[in-house]
N, C-alpha and C. Protein backbone atom coordinates (compact mmCIF):
# COMPACT_ATOMS: atom_id res chain seq x y z
N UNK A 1 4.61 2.09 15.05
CA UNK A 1 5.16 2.23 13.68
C UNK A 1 5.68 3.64 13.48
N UNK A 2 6.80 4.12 13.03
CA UNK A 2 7.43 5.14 12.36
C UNK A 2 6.52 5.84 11.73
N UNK A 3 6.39 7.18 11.85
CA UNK A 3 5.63 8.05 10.84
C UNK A 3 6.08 8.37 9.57
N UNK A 4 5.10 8.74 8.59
CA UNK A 4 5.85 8.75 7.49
C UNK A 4 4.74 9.86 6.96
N UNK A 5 5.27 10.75 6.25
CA UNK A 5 4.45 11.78 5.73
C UNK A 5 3.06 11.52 4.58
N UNK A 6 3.95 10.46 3.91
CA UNK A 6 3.50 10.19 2.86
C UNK A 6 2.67 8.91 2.56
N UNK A 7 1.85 8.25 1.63
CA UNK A 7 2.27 6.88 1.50
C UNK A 7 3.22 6.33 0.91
N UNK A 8 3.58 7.32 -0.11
CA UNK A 8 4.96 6.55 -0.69
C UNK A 8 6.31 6.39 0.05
N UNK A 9 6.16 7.25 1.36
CA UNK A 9 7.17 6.94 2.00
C UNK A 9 7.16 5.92 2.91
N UNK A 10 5.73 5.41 2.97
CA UNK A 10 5.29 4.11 3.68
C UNK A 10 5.77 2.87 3.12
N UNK A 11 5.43 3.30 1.32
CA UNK A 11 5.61 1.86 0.62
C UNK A 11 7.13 1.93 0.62
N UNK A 12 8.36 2.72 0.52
CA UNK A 12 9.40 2.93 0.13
C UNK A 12 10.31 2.21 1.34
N UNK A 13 8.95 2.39 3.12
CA UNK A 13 10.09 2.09 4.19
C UNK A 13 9.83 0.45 3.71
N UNK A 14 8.20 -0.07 3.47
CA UNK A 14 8.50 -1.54 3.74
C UNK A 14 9.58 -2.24 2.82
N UNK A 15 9.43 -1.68 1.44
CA UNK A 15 10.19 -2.26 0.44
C UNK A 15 11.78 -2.42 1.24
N UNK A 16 12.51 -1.23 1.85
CA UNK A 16 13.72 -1.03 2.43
C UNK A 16 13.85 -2.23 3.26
N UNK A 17 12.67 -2.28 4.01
CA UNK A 17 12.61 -3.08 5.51
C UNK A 17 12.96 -4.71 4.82
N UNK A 18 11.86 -4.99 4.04
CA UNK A 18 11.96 -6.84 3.38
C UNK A 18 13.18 -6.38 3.21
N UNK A 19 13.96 -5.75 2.00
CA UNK A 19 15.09 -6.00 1.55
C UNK A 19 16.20 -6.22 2.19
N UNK A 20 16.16 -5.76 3.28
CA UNK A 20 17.74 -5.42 4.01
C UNK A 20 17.22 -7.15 5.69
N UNK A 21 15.99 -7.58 5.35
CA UNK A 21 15.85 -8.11 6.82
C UNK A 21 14.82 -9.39 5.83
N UNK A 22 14.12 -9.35 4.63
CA UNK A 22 13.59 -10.03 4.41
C UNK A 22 14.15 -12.07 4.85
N UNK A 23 15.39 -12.28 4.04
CA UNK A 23 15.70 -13.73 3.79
C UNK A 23 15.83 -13.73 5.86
N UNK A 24 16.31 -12.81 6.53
CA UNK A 24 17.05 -13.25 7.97
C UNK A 24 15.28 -13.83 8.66
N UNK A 25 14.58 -13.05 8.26
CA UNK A 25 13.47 -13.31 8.61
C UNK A 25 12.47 -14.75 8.68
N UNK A 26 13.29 -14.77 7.12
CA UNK A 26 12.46 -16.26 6.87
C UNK A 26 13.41 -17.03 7.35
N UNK A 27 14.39 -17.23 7.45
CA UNK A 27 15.30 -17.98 8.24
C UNK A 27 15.29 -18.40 9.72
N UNK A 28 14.84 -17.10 10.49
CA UNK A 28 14.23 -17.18 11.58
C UNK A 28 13.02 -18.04 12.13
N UNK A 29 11.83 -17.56 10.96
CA UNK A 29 10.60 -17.99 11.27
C UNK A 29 11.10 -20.18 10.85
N UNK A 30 12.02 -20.56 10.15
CA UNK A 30 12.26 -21.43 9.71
C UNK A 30 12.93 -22.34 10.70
N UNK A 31 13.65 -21.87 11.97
CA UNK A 31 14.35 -22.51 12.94
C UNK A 31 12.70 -23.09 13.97
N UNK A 32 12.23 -22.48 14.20
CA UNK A 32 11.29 -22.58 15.30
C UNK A 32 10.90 -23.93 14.54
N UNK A 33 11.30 -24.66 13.31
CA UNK A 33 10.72 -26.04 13.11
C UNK A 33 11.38 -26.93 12.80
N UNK A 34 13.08 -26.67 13.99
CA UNK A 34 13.74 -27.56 13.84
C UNK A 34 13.19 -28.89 14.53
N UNK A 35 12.71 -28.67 15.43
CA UNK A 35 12.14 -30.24 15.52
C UNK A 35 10.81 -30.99 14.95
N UNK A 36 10.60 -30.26 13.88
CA UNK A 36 10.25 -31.17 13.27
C UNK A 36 10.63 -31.97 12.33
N UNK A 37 10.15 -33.59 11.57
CA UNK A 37 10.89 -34.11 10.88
C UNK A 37 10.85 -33.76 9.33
N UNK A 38 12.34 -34.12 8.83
CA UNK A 38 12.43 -33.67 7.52
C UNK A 38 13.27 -32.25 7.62
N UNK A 39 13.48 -31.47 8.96
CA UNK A 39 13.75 -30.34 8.49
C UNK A 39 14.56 -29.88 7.76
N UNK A 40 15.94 -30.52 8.23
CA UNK A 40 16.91 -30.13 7.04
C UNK A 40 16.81 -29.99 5.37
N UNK A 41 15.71 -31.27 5.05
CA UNK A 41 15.32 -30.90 3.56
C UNK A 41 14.17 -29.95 3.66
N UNK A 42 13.50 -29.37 4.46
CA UNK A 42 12.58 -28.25 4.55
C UNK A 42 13.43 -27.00 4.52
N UNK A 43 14.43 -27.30 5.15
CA UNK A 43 14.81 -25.82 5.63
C UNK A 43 15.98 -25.50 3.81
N UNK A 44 16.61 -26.20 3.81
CA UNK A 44 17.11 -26.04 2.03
C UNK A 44 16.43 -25.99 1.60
N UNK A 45 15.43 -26.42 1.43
CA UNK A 45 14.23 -25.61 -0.05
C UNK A 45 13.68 -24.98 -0.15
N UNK A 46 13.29 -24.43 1.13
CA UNK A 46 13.01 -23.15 1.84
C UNK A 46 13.61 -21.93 1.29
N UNK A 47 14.72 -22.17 1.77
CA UNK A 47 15.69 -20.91 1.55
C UNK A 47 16.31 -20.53 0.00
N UNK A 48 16.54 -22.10 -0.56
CA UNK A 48 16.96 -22.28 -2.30
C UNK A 48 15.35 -21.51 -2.72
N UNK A 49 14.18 -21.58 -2.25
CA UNK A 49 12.83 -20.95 -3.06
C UNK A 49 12.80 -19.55 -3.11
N UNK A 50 13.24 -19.21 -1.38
CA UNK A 50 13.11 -17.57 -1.60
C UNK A 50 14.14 -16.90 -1.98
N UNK A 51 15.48 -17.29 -2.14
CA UNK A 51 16.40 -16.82 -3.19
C UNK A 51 16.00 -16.86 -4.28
N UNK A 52 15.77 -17.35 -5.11
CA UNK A 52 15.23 -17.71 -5.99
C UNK A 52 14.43 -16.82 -6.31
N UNK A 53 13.14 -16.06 -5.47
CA UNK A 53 12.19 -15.06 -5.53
C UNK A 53 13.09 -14.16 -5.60
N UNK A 54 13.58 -14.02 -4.92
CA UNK A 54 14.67 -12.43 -4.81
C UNK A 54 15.34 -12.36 -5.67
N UNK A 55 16.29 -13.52 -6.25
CA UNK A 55 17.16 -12.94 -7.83
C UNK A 55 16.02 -12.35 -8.69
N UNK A 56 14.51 -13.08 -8.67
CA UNK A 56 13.78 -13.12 -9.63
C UNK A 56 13.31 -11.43 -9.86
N UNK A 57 12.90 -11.46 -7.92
CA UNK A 57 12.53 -10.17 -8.13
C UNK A 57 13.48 -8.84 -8.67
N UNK A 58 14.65 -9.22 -8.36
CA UNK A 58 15.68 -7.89 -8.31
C UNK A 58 15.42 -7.75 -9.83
N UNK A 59 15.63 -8.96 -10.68
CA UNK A 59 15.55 -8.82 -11.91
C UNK A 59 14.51 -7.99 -12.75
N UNK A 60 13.27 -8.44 -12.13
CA UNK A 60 11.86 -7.78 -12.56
C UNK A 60 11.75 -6.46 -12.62
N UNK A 61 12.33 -5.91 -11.19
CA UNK A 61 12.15 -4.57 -10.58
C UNK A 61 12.82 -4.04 -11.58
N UNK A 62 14.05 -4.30 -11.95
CA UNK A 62 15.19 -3.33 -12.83
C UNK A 62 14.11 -3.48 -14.08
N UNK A 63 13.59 -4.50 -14.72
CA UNK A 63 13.46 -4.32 -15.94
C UNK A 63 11.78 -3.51 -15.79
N UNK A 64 11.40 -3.56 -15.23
CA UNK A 64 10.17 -2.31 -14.86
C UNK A 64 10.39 -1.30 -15.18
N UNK A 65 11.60 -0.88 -14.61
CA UNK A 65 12.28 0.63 -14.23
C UNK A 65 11.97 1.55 -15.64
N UNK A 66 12.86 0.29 -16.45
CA UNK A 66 13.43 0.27 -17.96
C UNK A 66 11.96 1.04 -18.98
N UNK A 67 11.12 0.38 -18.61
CA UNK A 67 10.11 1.02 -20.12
C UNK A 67 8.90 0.25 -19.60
N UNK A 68 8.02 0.54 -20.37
CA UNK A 68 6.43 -0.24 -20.80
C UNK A 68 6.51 -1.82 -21.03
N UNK A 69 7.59 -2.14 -22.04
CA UNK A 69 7.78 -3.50 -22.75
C UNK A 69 7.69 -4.28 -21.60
N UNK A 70 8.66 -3.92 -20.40
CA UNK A 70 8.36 -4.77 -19.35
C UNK A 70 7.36 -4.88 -18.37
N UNK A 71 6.41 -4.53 -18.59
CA UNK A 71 5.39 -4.71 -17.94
C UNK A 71 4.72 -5.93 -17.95
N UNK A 72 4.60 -6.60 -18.75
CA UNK A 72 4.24 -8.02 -18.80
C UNK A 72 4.84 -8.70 -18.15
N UNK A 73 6.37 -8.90 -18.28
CA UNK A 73 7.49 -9.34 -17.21
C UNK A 73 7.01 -9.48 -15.66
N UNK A 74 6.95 -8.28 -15.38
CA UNK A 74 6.32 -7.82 -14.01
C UNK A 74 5.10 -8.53 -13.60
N UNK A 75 4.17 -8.91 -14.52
CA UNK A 75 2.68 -9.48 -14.21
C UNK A 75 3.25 -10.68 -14.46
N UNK A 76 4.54 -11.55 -14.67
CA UNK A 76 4.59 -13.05 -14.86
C UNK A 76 4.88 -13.28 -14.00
N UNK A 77 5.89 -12.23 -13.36
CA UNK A 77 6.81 -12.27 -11.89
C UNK A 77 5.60 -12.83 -10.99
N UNK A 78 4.53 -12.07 -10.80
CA UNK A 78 3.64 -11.70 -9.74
C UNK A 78 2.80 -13.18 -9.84
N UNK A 79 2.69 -13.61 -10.65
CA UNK A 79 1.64 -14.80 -11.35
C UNK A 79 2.98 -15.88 -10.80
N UNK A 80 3.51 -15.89 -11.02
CA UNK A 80 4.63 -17.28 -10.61
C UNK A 80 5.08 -16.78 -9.01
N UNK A 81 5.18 -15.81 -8.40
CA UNK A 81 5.84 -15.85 -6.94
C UNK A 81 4.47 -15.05 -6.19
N UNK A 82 2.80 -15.06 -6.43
CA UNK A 82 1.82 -15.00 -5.72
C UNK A 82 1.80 -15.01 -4.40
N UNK A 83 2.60 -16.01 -3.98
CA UNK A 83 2.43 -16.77 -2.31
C UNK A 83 3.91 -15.90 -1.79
N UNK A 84 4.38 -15.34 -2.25
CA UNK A 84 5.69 -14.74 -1.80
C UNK A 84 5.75 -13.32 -1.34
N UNK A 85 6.28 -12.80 -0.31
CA UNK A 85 5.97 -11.17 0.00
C UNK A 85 6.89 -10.09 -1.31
N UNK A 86 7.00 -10.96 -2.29
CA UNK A 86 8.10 -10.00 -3.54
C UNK A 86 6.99 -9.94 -4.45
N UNK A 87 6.25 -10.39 -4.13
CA UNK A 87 4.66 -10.60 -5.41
C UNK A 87 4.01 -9.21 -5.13
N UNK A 88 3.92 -8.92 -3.43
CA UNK A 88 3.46 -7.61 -3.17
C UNK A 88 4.26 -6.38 -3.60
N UNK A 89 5.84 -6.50 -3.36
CA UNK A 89 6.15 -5.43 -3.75
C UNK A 89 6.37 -5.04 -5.09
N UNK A 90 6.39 -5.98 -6.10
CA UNK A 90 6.25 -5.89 -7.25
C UNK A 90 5.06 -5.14 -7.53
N UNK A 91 3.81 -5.66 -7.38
CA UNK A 91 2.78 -4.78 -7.18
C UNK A 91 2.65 -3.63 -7.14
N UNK A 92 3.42 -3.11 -5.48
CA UNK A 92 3.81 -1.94 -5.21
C UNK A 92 4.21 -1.01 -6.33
N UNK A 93 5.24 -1.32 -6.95
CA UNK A 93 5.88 -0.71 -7.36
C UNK A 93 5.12 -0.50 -9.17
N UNK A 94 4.68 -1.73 -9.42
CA UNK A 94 4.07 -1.48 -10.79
C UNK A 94 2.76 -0.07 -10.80
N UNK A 95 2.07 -0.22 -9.48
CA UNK A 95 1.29 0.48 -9.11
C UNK A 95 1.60 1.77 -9.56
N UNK A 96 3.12 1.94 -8.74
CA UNK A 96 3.67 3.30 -8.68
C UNK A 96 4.22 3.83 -10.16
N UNK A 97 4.29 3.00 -11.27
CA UNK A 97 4.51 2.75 -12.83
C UNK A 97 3.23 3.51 -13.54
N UNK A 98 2.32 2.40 -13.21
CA UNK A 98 0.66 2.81 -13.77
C UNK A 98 0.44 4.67 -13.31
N UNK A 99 0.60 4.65 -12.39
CA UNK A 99 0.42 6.11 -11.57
C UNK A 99 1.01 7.02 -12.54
N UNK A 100 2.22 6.78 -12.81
CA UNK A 100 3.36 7.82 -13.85
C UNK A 100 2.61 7.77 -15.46
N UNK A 101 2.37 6.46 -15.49
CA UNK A 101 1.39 6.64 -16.69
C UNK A 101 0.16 7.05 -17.18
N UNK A 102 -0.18 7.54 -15.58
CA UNK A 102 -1.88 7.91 -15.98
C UNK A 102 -2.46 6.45 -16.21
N UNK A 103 -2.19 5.51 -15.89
CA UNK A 103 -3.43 4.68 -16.04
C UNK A 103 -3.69 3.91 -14.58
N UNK A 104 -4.29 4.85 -14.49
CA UNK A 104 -5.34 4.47 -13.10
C UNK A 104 -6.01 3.54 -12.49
N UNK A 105 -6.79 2.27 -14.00
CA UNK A 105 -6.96 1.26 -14.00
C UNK A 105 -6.44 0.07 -12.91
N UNK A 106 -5.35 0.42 -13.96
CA UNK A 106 -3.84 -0.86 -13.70
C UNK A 106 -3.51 -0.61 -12.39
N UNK A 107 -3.56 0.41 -12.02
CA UNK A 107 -2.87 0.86 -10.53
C UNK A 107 -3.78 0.74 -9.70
N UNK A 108 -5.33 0.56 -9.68
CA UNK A 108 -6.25 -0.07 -8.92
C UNK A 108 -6.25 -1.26 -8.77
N UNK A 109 -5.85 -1.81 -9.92
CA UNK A 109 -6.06 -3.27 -9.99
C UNK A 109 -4.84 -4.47 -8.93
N UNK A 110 -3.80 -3.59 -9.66
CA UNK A 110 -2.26 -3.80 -8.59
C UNK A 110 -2.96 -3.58 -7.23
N UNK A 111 -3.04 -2.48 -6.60
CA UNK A 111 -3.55 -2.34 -5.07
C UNK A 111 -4.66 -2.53 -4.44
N UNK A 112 -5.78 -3.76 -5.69
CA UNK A 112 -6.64 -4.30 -4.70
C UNK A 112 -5.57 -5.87 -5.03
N UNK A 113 -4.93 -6.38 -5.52
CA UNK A 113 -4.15 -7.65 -5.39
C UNK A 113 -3.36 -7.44 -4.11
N UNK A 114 -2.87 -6.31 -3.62
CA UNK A 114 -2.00 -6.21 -2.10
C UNK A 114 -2.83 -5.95 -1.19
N UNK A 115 -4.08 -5.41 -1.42
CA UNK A 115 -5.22 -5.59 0.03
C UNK A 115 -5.70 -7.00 0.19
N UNK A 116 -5.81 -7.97 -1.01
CA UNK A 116 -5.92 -9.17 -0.89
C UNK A 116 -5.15 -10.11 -0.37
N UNK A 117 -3.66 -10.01 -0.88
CA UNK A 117 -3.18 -11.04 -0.78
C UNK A 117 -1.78 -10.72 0.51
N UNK A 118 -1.67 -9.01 1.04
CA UNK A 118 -0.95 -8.63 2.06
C UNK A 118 -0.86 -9.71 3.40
N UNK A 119 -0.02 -9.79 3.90
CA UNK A 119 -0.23 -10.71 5.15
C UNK A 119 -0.43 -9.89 6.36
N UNK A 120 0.11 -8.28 6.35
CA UNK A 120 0.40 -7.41 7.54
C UNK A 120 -0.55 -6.50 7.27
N UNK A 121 -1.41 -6.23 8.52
CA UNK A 121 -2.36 -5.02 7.95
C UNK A 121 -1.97 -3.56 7.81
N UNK A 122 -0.61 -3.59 8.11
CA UNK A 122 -0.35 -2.01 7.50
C UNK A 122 -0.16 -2.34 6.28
N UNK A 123 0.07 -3.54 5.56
CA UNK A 123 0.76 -3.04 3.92
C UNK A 123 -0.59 -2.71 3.68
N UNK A 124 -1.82 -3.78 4.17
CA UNK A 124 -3.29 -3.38 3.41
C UNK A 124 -3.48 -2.46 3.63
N UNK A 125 -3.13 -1.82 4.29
CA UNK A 125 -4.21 -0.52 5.28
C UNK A 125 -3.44 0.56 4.12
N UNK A 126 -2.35 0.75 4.03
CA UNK A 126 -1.45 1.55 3.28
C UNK A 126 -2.20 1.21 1.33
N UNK A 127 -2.26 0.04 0.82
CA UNK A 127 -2.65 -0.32 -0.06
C UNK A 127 -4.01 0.16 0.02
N UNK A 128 -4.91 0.44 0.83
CA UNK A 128 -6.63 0.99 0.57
C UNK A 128 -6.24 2.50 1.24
N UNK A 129 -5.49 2.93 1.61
CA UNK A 129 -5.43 4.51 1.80
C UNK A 129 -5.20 4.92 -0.19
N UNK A 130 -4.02 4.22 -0.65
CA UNK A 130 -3.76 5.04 -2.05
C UNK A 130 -4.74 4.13 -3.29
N UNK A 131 -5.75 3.25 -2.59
CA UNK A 131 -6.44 2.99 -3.42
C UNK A 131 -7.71 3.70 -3.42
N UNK A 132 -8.23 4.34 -2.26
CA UNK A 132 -9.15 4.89 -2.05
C UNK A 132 -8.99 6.57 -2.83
N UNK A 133 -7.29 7.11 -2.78
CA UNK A 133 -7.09 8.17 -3.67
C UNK A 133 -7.35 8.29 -5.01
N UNK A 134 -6.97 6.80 -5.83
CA UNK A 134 -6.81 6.69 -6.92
C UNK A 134 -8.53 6.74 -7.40
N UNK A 135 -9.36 6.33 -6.25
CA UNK A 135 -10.92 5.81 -6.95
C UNK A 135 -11.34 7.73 -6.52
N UNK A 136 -11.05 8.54 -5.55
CA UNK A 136 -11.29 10.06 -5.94
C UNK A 136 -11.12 10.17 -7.12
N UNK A 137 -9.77 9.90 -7.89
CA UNK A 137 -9.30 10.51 -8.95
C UNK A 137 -10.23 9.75 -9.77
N UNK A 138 -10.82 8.99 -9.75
CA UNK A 138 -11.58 8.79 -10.71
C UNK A 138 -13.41 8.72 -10.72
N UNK A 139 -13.27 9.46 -9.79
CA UNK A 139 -14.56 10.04 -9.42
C UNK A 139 -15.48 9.02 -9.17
N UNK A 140 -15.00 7.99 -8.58
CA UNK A 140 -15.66 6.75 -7.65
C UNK A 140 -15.99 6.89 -5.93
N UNK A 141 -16.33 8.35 -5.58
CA UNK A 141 -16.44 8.40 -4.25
C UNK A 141 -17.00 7.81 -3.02
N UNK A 142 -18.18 6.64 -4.11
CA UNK A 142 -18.31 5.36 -2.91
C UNK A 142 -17.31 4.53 -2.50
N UNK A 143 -16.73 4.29 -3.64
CA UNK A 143 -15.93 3.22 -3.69
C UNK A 143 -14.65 3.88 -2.45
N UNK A 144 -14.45 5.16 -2.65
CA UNK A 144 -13.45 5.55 -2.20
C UNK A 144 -13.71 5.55 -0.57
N UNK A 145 -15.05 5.77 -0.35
CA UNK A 145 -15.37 5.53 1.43
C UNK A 145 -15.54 4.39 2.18
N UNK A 146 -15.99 3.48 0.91
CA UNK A 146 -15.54 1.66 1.33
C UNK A 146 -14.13 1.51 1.33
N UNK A 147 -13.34 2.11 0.69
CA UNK A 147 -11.63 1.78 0.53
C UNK A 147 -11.03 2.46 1.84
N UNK A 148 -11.55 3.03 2.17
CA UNK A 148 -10.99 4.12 3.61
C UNK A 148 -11.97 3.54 4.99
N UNK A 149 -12.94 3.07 4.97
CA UNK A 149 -13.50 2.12 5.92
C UNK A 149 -12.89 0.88 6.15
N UNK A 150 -12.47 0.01 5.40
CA UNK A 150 -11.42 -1.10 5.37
C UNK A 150 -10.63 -1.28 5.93
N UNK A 151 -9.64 0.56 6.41
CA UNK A 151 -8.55 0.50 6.57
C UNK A 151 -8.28 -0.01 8.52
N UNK A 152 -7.57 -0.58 8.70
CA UNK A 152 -7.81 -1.35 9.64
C UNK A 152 -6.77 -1.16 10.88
N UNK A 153 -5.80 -0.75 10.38
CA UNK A 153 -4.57 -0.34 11.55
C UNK A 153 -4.76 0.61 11.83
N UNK A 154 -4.38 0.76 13.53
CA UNK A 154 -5.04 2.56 13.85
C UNK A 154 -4.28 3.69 13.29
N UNK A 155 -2.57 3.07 13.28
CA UNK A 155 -1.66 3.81 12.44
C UNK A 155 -2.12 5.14 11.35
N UNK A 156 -2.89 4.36 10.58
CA UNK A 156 -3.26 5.10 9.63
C UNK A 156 -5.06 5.81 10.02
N UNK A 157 -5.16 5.96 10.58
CA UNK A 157 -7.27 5.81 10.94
C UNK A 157 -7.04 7.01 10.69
N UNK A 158 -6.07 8.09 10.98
CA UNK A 158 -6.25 9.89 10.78
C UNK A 158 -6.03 9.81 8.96
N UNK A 159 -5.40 9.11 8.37
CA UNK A 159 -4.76 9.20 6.99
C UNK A 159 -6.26 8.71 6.37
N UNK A 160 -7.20 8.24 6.75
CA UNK A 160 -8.76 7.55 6.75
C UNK A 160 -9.49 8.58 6.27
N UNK A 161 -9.48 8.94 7.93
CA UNK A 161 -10.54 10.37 7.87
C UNK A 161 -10.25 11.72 6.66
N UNK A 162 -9.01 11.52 6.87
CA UNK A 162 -8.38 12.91 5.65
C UNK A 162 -9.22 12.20 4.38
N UNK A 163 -9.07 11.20 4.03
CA UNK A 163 -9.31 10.95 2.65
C UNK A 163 -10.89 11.16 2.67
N UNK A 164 -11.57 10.54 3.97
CA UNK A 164 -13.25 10.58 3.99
C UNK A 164 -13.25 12.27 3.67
N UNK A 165 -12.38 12.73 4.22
CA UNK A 165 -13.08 14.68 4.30
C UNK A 165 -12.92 14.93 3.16
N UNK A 166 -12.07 14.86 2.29
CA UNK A 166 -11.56 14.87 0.85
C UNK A 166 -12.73 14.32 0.07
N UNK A 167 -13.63 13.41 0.53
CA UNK A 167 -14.62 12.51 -0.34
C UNK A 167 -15.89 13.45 -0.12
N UNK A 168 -15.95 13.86 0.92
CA UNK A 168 -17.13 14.54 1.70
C UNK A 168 -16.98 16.15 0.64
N UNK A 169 -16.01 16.82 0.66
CA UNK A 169 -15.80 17.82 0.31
C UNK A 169 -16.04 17.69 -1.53
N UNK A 170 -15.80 17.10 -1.55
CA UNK A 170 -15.94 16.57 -3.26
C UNK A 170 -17.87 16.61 -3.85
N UNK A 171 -17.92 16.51 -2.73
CA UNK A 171 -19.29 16.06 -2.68
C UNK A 171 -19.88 16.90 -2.36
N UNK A 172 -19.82 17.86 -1.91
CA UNK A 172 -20.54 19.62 -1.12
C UNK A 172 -20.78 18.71 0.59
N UNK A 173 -20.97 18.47 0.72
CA UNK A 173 -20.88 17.80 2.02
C UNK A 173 -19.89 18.34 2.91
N UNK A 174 -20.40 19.22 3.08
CA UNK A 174 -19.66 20.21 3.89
C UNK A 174 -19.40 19.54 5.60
N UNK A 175 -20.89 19.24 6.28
CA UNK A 175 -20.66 18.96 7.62
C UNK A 175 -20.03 17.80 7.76
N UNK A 176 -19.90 17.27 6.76
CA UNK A 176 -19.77 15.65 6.99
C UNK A 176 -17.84 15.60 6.62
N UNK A 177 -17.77 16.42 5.76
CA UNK A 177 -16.39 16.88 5.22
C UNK A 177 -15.35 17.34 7.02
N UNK A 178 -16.13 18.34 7.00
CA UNK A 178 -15.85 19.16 8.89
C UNK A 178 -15.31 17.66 9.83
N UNK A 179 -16.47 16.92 10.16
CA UNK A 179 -16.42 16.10 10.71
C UNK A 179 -15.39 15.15 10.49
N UNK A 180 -15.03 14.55 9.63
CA UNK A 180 -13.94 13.72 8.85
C UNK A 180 -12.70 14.63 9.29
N UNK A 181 -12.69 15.99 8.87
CA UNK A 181 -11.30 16.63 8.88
C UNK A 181 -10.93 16.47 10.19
N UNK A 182 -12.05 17.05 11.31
CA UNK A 182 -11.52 16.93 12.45
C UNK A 182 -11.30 15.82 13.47
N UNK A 183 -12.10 14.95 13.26
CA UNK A 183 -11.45 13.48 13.52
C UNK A 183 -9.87 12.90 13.12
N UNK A 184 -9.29 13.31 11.84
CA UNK A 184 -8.43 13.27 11.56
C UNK A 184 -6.89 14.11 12.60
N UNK A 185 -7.18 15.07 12.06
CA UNK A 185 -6.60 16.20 13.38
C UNK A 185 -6.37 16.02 15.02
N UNK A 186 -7.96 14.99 15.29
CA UNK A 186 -7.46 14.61 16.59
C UNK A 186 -6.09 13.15 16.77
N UNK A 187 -5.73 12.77 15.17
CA UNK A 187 -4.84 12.22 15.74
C UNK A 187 -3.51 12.87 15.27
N UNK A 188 -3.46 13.68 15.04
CA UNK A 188 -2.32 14.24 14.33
C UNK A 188 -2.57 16.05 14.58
N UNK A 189 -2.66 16.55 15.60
CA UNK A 189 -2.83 17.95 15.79
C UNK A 189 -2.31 19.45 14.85
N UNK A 190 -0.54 18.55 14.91
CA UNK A 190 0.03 19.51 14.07
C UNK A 190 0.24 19.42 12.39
N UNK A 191 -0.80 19.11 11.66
CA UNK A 191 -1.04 18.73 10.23
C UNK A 191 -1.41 19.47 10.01
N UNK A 192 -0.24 20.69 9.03
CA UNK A 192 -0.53 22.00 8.95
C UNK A 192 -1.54 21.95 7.53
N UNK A 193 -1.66 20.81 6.91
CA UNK A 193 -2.40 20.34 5.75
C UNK A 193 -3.93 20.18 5.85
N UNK A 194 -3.84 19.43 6.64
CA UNK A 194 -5.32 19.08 7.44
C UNK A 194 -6.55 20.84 8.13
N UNK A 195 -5.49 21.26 8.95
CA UNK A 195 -5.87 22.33 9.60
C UNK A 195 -5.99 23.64 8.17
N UNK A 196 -5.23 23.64 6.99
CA UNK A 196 -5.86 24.49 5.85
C UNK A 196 -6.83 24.26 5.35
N UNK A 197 -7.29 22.36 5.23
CA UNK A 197 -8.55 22.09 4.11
C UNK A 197 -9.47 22.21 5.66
N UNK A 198 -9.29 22.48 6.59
CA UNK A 198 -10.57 22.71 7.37
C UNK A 198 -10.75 24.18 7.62
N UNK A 199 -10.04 24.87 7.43
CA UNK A 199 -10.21 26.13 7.86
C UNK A 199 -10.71 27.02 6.19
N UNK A 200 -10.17 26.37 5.22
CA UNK A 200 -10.76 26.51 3.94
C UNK A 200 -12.23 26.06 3.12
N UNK A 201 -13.15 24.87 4.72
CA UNK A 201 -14.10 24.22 4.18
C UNK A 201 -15.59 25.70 4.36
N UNK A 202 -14.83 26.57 5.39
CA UNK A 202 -16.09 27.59 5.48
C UNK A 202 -16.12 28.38 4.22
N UNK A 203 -14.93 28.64 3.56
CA UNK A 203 -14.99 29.35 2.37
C UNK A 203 -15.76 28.61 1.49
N UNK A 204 -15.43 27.40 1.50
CA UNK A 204 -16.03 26.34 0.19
C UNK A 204 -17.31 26.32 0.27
N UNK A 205 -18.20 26.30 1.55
CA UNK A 205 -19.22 25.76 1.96
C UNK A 205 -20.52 27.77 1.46
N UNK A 206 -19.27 28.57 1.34
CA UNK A 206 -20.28 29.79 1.41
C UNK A 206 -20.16 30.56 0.08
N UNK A 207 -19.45 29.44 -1.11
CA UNK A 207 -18.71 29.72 -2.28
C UNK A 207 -19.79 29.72 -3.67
């Protein structure tokens, strides 16, 4: 997988990725059952459904953008296209709404529905990295080491540990903080980020 600095530049590539490859995809996965029977009326309703998701979604997304009012919009979207990968990014993105609003809640709530209902374990793994941030920010630091234990693709296992050292450090937990940071580091050496909150944990620890 592509590196990405951020998570939002994680959520920003998948959103890019469905959009520009999503319908070819399902189209694809949709041939492998040409021999079975019925397909032709499988394969049109198929494709008439997830269009259908996609006008729906394009629609949703814009009116999100727009204000608060649509926020309900967004949770009908998600409630009627559940079984659809536009349910997640809606999510995504409401998440990233709640976040701007300070309500922290809502934006937990959005990114345990995409650790649930994700089909790929990077979206989850990506979905419990910024859910495990959001439960720091709210000073849930168990919760936040179960949300970072979860995480399941190795992709992210250094983006893990950062958050465990971050939880550890929160906590005076200094050795345990150390330990986390540098586990992290061993997968990512040159994380000039990583290598400050560890070289800053002796100050903290003698503070």
């Amino acid at each position: 997988m592509e590196q990405y600095e951020t998570e939002e530049q994680q959520v920003e590539a998948i959103k890019r990725f469905w959009k520009e490859n999503g319908l070819s995809l399902i189209i694809g996965a949709l041939l492998g059952l040409g021999g079975l029977l019925g397909w032709r009326y499988y394969n049109d309703s198929q494709i008439e459904a997830k269009e259908q998701a996609s006008f729906a979604y394009e629609k949703a997304s814009e009116e999100l953008i727009k204000g608060e009012a649509s926020f309900g919009e967004a949770k009908s979207f998600i409630d009627s296209y559940s079984d659809t990968g536009y349910a997640i990014l809606m999510a995504l993105e409401m998440t990233q709404q709640a976040i701007e609003r300070k309500d922290l809640v809502e934006a937990a709530k959005q990114l345990e529905f995409v650790v649930i209902n994700a089909k790929l374990t990077a979206v989850q793994s990506i979905a419990q990295l910024r859910l495990a941030r959001i439960q720091i920010e709210q000073g849930e630091f168990e919760l936040a080491l179960a949300s970072a234990d979860k995480v399941s693709d190795q992709a992210f296992k250094g983006q893990s540990q950062e958050i465990k050292g971050d939880v550890y450090l929160a906590q005076q937990l200094f050795d345990k903080a150390r330990a986390a940071y540098s586990a992290a580091l061993e997968t990512n050496n040159r994380d000039q980020v990583l290598k400050m909150k560890l070289d800053n944990l002796a100050i903290a620890a003698n503070g």
